[in-house]
Protein backbone atom coordinates (compact mmCIF):
# COMPACT_ATOMS: atom_id res chain seq x y z
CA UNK A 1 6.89 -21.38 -8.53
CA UNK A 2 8.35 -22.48 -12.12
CA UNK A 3 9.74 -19.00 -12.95
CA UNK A 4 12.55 -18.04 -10.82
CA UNK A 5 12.59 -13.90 -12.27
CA UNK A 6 8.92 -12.79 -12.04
CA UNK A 7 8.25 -10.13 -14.32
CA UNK A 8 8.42 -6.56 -12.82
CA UNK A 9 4.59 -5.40 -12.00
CA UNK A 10 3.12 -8.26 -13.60
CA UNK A 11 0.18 -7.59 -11.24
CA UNK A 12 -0.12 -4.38 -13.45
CA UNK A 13 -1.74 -6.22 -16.19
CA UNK A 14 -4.67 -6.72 -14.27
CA UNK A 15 -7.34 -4.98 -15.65
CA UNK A 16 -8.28 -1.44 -13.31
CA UNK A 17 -11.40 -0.95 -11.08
CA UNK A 18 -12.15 -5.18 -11.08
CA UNK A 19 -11.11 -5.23 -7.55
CA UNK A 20 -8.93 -7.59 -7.86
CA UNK A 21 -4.76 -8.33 -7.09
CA UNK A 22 -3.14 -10.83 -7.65
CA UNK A 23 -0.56 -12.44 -4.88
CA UNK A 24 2.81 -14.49 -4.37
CA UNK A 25 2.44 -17.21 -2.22
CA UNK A 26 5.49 -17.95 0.08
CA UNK A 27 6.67 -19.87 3.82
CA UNK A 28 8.45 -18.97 6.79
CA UNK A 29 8.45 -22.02 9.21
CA UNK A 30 5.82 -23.40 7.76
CA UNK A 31 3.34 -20.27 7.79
CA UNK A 32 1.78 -18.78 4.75
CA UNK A 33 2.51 -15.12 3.30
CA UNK A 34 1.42 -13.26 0.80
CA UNK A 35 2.64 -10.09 -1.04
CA UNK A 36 0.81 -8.28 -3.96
CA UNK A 37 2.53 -9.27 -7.20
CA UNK A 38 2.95 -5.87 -8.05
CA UNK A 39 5.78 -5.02 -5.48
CA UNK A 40 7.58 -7.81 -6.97
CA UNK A 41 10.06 -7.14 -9.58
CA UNK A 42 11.55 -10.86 -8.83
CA UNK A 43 12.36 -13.45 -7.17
CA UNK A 44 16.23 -15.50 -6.95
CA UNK A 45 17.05 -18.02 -5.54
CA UNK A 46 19.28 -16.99 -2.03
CA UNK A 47 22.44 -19.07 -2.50
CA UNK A 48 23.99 -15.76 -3.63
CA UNK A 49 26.62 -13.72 -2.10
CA UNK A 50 25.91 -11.67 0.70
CA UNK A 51 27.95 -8.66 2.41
CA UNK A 52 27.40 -8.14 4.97
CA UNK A 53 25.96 -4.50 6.90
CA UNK A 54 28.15 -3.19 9.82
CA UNK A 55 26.34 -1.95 12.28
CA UNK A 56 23.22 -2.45 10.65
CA UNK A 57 19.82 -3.73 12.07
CA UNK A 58 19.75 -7.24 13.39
CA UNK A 59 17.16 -8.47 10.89
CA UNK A 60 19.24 -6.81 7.88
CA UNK A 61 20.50 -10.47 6.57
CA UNK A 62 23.24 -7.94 4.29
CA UNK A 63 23.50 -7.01 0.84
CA UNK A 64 23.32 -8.31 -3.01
CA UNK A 65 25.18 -6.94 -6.41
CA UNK A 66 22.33 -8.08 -8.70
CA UNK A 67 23.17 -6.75 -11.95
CA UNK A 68 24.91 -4.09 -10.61
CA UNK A 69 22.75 -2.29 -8.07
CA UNK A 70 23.46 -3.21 -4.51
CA UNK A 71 20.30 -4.00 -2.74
CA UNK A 72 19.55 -4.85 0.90
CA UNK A 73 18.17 -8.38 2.15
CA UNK A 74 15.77 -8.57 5.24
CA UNK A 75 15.44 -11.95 6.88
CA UNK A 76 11.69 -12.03 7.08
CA UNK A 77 12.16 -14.85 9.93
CA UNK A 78 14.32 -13.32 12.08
CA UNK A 79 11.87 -10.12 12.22
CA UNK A 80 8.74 -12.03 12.44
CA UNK A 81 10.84 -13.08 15.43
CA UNK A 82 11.18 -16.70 14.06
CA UNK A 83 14.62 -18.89 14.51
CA UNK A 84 16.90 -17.99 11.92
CA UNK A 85 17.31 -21.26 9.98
CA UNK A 86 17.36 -21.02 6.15
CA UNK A 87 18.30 -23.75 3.54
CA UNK A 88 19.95 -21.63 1.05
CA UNK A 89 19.83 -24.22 -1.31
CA UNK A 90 15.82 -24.03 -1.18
CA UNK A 91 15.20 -20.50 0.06
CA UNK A 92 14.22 -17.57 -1.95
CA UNK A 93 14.44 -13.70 -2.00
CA UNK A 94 11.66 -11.68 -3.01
CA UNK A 95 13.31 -8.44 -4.52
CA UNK A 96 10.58 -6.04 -3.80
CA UNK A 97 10.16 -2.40 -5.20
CA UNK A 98 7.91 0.23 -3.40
CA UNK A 99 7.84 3.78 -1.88
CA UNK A 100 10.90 4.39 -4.57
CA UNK A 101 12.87 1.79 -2.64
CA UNK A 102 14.35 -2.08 -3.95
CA UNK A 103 14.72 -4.28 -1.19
CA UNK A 104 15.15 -8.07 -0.86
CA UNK A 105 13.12 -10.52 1.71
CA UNK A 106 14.70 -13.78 2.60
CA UNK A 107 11.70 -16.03 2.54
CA UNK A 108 11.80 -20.56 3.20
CA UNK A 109 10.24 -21.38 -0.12
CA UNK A 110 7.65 -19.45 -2.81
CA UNK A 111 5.01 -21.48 -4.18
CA UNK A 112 2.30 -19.52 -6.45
CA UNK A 113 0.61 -17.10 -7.89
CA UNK A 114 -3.50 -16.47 -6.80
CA UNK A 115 -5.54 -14.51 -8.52
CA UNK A 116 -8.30 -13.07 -5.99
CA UNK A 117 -10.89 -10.74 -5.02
CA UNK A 118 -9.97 -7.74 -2.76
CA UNK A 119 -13.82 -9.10 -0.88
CA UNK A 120 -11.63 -12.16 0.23
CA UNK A 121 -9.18 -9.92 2.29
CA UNK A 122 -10.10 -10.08 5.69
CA UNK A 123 -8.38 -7.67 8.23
CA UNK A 124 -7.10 -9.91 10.85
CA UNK A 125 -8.40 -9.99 14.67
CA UNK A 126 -6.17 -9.15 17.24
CA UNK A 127 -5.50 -12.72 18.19
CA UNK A 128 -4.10 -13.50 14.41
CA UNK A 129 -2.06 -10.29 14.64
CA UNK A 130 1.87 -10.97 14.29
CA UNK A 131 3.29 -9.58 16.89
CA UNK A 132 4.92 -6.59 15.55
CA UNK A 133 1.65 -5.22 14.20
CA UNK A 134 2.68 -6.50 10.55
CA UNK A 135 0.05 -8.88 8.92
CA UNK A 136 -2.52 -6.12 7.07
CA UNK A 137 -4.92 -8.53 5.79
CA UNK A 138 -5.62 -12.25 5.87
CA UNK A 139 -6.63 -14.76 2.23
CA UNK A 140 -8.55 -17.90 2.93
CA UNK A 141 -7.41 -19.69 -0.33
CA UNK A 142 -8.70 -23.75 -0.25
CA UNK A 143 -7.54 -24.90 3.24
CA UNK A 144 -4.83 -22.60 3.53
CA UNK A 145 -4.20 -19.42 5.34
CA UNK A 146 -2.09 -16.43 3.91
CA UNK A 147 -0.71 -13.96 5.87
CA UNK A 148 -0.76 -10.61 4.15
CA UNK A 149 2.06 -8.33 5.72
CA UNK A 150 2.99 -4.78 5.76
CA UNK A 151 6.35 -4.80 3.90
CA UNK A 152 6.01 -0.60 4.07
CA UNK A 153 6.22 -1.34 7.85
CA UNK A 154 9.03 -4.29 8.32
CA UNK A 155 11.57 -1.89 5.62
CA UNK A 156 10.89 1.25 7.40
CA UNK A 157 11.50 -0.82 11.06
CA UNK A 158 14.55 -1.78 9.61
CA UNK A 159 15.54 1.50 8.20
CA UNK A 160 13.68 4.45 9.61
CA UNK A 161 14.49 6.43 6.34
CA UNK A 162 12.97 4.15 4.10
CA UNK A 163 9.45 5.06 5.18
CA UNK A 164 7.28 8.14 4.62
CA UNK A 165 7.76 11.49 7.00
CA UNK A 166 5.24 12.62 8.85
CA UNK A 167 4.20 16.48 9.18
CA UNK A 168 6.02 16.57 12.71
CA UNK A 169 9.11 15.48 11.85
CA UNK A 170 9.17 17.20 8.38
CA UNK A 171 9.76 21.29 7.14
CA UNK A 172 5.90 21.17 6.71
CA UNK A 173 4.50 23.59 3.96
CA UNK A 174 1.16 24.09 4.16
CA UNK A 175 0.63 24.79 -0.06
CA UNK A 176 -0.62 28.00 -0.71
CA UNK A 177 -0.97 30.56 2.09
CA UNK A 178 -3.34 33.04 3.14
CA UNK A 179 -6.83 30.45 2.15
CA UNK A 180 -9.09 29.36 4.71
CA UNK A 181 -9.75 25.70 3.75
CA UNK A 182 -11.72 25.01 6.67
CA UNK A 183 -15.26 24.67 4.81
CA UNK A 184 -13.63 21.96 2.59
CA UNK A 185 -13.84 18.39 3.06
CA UNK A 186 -11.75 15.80 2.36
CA UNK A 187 -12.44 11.97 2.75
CA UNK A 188 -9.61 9.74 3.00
CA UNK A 189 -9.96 6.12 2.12
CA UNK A 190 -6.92 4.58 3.82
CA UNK A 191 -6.48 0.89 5.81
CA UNK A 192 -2.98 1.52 7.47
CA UNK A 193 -4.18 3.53 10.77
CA UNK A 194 -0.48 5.14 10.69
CA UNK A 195 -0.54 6.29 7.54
CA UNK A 196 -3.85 6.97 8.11
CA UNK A 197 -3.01 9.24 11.07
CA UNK A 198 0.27 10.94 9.10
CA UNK A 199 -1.84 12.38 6.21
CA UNK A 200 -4.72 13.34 8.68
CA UNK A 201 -2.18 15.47 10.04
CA UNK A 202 -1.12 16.99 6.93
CA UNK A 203 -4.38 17.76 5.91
CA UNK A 204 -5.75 18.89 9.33
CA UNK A 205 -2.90 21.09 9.73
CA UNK A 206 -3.28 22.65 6.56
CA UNK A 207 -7.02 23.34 7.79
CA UNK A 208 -8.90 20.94 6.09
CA UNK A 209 -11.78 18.82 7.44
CA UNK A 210 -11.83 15.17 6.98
CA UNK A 211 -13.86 11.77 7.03
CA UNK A 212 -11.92 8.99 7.12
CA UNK A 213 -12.63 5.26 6.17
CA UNK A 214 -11.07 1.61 6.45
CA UNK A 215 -11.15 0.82 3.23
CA UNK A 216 -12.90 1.03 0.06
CA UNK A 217 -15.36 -0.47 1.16
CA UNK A 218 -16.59 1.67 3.95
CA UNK A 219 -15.87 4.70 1.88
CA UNK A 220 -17.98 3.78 -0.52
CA UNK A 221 -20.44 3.81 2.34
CA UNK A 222 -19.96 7.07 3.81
CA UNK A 223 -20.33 8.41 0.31
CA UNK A 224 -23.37 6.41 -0.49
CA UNK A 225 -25.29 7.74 2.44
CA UNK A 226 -24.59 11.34 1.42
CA UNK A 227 -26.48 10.76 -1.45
CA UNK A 228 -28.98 8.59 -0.48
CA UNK A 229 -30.28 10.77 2.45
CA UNK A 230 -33.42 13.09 1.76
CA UNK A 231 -32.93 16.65 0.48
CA UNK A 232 -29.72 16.00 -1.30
CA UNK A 233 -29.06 18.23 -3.89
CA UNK A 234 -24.78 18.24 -4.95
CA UNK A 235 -21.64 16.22 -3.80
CA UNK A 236 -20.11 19.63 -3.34
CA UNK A 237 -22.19 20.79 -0.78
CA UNK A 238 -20.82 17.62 1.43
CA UNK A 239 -17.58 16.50 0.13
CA UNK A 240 -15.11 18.35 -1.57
CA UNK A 241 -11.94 15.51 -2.29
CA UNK A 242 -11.13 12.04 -1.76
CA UNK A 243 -7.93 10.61 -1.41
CA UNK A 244 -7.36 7.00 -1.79
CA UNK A 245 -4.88 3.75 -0.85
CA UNK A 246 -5.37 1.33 -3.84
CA UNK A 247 -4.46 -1.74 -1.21
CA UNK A 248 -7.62 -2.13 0.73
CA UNK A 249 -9.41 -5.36 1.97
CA UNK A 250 -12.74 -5.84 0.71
CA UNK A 251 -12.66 -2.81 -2.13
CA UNK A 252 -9.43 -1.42 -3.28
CA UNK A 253 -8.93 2.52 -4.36
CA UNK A 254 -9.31 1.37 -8.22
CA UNK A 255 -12.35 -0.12 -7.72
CA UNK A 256 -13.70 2.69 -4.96
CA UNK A 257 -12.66 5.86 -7.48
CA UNK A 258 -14.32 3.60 -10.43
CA UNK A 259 -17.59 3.55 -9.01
CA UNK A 260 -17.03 7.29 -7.62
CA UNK A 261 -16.62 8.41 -11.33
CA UNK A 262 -19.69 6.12 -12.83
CA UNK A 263 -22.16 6.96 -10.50
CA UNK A 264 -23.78 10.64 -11.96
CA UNK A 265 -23.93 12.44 -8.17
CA UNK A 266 -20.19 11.75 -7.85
CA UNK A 267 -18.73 11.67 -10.92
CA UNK A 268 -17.40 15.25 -10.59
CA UNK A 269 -15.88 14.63 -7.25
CA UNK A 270 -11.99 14.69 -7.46
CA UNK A 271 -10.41 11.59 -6.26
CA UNK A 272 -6.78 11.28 -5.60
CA UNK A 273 -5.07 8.20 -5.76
CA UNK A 274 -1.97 7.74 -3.01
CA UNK A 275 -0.03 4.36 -3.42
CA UNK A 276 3.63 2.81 -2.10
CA UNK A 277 3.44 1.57 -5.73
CA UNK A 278 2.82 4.42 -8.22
CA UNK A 279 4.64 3.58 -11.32
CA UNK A 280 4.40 4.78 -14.84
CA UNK A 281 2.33 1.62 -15.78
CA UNK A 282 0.11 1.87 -12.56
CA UNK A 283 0.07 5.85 -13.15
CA UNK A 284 -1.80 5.10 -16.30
CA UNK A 285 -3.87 2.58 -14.02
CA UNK A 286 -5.47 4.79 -11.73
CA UNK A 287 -6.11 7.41 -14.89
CA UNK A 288 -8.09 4.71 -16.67
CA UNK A 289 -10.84 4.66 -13.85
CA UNK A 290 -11.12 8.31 -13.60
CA UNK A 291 -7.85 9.39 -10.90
CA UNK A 292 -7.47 12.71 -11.14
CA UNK A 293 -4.00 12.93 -9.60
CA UNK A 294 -1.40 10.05 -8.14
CA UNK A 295 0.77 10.75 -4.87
CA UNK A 296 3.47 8.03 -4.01
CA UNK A 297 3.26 7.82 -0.24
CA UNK A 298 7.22 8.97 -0.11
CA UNK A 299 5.85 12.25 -1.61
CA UNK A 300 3.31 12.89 1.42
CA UNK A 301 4.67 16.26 1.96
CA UNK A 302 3.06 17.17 -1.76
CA UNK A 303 -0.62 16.08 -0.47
CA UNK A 304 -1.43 19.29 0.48
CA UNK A 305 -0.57 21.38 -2.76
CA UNK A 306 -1.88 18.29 -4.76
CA UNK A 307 -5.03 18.54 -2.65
CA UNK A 308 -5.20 22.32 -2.81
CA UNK A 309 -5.32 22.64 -6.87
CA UNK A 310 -8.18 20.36 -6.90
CA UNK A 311 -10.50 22.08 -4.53
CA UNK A 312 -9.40 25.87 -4.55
């Protein structure tokens, strides 16, 4: 890769609802990796000063002053439970921004950029699965075979506060009071089965029903046999919301709420898009295909009162 400082969310130029991301190719012992180009604000080259963490986690490689802001560097290696052997003088770190968090990843080598199709992410089998649960999708690209991992997952391993709360854990409230919600129904369009789970049980608790799907893909689906099946009249009288990821194998959230808005028996359905990555530029993004609100996953505990102002 020729440019050693990729520009922040360059992925963001893509144009919305083509189903399509673009992804930085990199090696750890000679596997393949990916990670969406729009969690990538650079990458630098590793032979650069690291502190190091006391009494930090094992895979937490230390820390970087990079222009001033001190950011933490996770051997990817070491937590994919690989030897830890890095040439400094070829590695890289991949300073990644998401859920309102900068981290680093201490990677063997980055190669390219690939432009591809959301249909070309596979979700791997249980016999490609890494074996902490992390790779969320897998890119055929040539001969080669890219890894796609859960970066949400590895930062949040490494520091539990990094990642999102779940209504359990959390001072739960439940948006407005006194409304019975149970004749509304929310799908939610989601791949990550945790995640999945976490804002099932912020919704469920609240009182809401809910459908839930893979990806866009099989939300698209669900929705398109609601209004293909005899008798139907309105969206409303089935499905009241739909919240959606925007990383998905096979359709992303873009593309999902794009066709949601163009197709006349959904268009008035309110879709919600709920991202790691929502930015200012990818704000604008999800608006351009027809979002009607954006949630950062960090701000789970808003779903409900989000949710609630769209249906009540």
């Amino acid at each position: 890769m020729n440019r050693e400082h990729a520009h922040k969310n360059e992925g963001i130029l893509l144009e919305a609802g083509t189903n399509e991301l673009e992804i930085v190719e990199f090696s750890i012992k000679g596997a393949l990796y990916g990670i969406n180009i729009a969690k990538v604000r650079e990458i630098i080259k590793a032979d650069i000063d690291l502190v190091q963490v006391p009494d930090s986690h094992s895979s937490l490689e230390g820390a970087i002053n990079l222009r001033g802001k001190i950011i933490p560097v996770i051997n990817l290696a070491k937590h994919l439970g690989e030897k830890n052997e890095t040439d400094k003088k070829i590695s890289r770190i991949i300073i990644s921004e998401f859920n309102q968090i900068t981290v680093g990843f201490l990677v063997d080598s980055v190669a390219r950029i690939h432009r591809i199709s959301w249909k070309k992410v596979e979700k791997p089998s249980e016999m490609l699965q890494t074996e902490g649960g992390y790779a969320v999708g897998i890119v055929r690209i040539e001969n080669r075979v890219l890894f796609l991992l859960d970066f949400e997952k590895i930062a949040a391993d490494v520091n539990p506060k990094s990642g999102i709360r779940d209504a359990k854990t959390t001072n739960f409230t439940p948006g407005l009071v006194n409304i019975d919600r149970s004749t509304k129904v929310v799908l939610v369009a989601e791949d990550s089965e945790f995640i999945r789970g976490m804002m099932l049980d912020y919704l469920n608790k609240a009182g809401y029903k809910t459908i839930t799907a893979n990806n866009g893909e099989e939300a698209w689906a669900k929705i398109s046999a609601i209004i293909n099946a005899n008798g139907f009249n309105d969206i409303a009288n089935h499905l009241h919301l739909m919240i959606t990821d925007i990383e998905m194998p096979q359709m992303d959230g873009l593309h999902l709420i794009k066709r949601v808005k163009e197709n006349p028996h959904t268009k008035k359905l309110p879709c919600i898009s709920f991202s790691s990555m929502i930015s200012t530029e990818l704000s604008q993004k999800c608006k351009s295909v027809g979002s009607d609100a954006e949630i950062s996953k960090p701000e789970i505990e808003k779903l409900v009162s989000v949710v609630d102002q769209k249906v009540l």
